[in-house]
C-alpha atoms as a PDB file:
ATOM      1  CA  UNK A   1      16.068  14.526   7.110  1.00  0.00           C
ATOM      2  CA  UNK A   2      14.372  11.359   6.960  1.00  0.00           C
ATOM      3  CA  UNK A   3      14.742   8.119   5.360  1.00  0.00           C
ATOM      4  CA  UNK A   4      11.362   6.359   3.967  1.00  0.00           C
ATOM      5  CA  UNK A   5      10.179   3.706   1.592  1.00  0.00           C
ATOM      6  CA  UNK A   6       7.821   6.005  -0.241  1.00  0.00           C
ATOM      7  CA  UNK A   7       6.305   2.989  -1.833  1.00  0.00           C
ATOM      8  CA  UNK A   8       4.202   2.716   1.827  1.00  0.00           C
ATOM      9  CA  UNK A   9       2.757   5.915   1.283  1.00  0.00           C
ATOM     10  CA  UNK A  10       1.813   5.211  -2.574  1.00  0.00           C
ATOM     11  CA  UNK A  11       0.477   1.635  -1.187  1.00  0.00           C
ATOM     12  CA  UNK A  12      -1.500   3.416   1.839  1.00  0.00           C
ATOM     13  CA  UNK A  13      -3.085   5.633  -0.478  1.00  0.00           C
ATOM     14  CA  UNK A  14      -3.872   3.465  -2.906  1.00  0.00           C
ATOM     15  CA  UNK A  15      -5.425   0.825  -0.745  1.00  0.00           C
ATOM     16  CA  UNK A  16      -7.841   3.739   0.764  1.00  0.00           C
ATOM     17  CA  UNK A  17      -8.699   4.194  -2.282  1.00  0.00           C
ATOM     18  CA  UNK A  18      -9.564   0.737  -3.329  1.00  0.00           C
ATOM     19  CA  UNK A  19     -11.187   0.034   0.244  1.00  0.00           C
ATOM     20  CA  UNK A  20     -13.339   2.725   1.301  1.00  0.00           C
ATOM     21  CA  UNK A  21     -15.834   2.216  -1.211  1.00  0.00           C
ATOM     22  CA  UNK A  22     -16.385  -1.802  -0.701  1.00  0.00           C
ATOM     23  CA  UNK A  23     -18.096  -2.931   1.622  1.00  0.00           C
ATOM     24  CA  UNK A  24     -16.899  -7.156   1.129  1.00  0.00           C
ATOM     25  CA  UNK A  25     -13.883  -6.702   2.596  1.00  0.00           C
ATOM     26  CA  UNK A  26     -12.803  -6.392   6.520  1.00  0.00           C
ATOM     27  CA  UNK A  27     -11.233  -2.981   7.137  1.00  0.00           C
ATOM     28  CA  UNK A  28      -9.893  -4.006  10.713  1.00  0.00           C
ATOM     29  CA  UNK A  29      -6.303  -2.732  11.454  1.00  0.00           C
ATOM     30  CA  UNK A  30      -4.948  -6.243  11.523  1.00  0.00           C
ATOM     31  CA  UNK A  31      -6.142  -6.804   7.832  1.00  0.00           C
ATOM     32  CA  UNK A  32      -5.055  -3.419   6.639  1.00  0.00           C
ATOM     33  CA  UNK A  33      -1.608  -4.331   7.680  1.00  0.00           C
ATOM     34  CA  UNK A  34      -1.649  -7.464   6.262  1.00  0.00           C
ATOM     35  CA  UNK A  35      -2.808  -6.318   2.911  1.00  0.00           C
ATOM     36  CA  UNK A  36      -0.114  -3.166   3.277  1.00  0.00           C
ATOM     37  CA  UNK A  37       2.456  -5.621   4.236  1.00  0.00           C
ATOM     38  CA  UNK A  38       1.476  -8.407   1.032  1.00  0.00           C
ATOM     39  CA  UNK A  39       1.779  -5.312  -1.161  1.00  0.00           C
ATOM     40  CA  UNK A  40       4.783  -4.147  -0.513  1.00  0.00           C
ATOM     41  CA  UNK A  41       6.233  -7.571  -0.486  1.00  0.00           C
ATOM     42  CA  UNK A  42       5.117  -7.765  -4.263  1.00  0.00           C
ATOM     43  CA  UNK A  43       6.835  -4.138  -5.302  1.00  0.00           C
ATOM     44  CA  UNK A  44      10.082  -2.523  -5.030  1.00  0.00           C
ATOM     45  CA  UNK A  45      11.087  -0.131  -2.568  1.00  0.00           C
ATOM     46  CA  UNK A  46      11.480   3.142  -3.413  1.00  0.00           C
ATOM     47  CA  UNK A  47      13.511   5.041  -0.479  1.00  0.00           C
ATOM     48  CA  UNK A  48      14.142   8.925  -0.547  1.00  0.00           C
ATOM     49  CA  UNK A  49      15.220  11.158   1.434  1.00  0.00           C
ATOM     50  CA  UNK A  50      12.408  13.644   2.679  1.00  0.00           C
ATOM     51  CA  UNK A  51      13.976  16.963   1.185  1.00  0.00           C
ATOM     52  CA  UNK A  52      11.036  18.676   0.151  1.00  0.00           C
ATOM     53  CA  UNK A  53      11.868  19.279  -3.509  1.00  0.00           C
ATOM     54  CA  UNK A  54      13.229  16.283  -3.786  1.00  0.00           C
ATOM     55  CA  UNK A  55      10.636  14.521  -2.749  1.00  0.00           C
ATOM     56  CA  UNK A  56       7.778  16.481  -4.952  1.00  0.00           C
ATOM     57  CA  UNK A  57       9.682  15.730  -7.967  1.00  0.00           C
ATOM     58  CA  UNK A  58      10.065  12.198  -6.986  1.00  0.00           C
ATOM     59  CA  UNK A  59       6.419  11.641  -6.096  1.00  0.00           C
ATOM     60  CA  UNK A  60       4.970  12.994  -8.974  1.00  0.00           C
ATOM     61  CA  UNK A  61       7.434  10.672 -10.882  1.00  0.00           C
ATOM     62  CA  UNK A  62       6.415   7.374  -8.795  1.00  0.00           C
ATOM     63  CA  UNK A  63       3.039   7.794  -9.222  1.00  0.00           C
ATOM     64  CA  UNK A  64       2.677   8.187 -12.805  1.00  0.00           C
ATOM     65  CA  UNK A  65       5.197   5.001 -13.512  1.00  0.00           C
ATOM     66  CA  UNK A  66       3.867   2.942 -10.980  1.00  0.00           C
ATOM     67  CA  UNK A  67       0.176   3.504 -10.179  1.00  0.00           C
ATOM     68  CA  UNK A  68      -0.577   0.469 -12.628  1.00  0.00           C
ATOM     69  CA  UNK A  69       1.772  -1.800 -10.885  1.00  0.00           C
ATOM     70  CA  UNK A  70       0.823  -0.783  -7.280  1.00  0.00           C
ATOM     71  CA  UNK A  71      -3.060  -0.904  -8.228  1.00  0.00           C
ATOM     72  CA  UNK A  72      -2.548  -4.688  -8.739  1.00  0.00           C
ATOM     73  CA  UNK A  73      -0.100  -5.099  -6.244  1.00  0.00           C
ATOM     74  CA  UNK A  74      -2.669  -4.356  -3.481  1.00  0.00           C
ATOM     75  CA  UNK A  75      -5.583  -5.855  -5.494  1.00  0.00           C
ATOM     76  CA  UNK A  76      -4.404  -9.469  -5.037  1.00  0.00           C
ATOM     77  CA  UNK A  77      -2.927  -8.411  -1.876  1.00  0.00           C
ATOM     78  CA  UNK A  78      -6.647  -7.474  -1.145  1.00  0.00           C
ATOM     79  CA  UNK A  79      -7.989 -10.990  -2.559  1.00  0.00           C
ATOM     80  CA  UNK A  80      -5.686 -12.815  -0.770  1.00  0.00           C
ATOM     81  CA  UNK A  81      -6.254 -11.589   2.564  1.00  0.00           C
ATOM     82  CA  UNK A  82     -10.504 -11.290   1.972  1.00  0.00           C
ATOM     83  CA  UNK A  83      -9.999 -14.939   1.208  1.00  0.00           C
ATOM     84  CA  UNK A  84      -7.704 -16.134   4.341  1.00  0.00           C
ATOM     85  CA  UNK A  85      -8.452 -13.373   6.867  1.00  0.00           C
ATOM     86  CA  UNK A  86      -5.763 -13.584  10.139  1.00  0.00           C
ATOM     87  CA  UNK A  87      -7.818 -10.992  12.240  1.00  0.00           C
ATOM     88  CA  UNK A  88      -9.569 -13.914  14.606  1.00  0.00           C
ATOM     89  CA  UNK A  89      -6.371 -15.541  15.242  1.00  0.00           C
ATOM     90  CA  UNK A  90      -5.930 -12.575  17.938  1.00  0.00           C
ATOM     91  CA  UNK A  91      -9.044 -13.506  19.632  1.00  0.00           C
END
């Protein structure tokens, strides 16, 4: 049995979602994290325990109550970090 913050995989998913179809904003791996890790920082965590029934229930649950929330979550997470990019810091 694990222990995860299911809100990463509902804020992964959802940001694929939002990015794959733009083409304005930089889809390197240090901006994905950063947008990930904004996100998250702006929603609760949700931790469960990865029994497989347990977890079906709960995901079906999560993402009907909190799609909204999470959708804006990583949308200003996504404005933020299009605006003030940290990727060519690393350079």
């Amino acid at each position: 049995m694990l222990l995860r913050n299911y809100m990463e995989e509902v804020v992964d998913r959802t940001m694929e979602e939002i990015l794959s179809p733009r083409d304005d904003i930089c889809k390197c791996e240090r901006c994905k994290l950063d947008i990930k890790a904004l996100a998250l920082n702006h929603l609760p965590p949700k931790y469960v325990v990865t029994d497989m029934g347990y977890i079906y229930t709960k995901v079906n649950e999560l993402e009907s109550q909190f799609k909204a929330d999470i959708t804006v979550a990583v949308t200003n997470a996504l404005k933020i970090i299009r605006k003030n990019p940290r990727h060519e810091e690393e350079r």
